[in-house]
Protein backbone atom coordinates (compact mmCIF):
# COMPACT_ATOMS: atom_id res chain seq x y z
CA UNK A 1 0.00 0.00 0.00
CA UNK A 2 1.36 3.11 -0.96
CA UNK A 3 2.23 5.43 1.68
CA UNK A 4 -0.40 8.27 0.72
CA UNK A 5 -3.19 5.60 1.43
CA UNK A 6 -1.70 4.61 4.88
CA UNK A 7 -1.91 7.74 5.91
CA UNK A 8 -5.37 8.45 4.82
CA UNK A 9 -6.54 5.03 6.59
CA UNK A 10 -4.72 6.62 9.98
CA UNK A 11 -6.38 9.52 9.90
CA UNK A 12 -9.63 8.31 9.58
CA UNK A 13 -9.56 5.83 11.98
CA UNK A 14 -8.63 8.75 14.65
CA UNK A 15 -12.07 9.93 13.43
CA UNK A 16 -10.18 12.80 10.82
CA UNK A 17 -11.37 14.20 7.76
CA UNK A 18 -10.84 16.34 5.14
CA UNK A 19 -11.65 19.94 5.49
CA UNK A 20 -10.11 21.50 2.37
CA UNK A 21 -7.65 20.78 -0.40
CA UNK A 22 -4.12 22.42 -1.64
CA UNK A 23 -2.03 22.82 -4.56
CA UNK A 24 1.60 22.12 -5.13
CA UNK A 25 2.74 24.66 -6.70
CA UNK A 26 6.95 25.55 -7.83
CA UNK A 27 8.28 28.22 -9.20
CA UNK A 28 11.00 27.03 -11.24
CA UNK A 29 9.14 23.87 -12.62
CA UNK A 30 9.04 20.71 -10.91
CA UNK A 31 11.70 19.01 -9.00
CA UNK A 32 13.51 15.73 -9.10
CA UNK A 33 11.88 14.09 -6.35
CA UNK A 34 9.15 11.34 -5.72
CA UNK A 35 6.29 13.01 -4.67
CA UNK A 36 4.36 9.66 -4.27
CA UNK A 37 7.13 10.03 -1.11
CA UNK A 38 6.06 13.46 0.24
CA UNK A 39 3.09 13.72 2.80
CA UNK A 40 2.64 16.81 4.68
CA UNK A 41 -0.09 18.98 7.23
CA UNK A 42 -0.75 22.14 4.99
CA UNK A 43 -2.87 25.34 6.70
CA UNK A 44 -3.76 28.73 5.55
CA UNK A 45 -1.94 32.20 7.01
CA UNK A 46 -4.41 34.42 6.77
CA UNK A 47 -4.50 37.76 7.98
């Protein structure tokens, strides 16, 4: 199981769920990395 869907199966079963959704975005195109890898908590500064 891939690691995305791990962490979506811990989350729910603490009773978590999606509120909203992000974009990655770069700046000088994308980077040489495995983003099936990256998993990350993302919130909004606003203000």
């Amino acid at each position: 199981m891939e690691i995305r869907a791990l962490s979506l199966d811990f989350t729910r079963s603490v009773g978590l769920s999606p509120v909203f959704e992000t974009a990655r975005m770069y700046a000088q195109g994308n980077p040489d990395l495995d983003v099936t890898l990256v998993c990350g908590i993302t919130s909004f500064e606003l203000g």
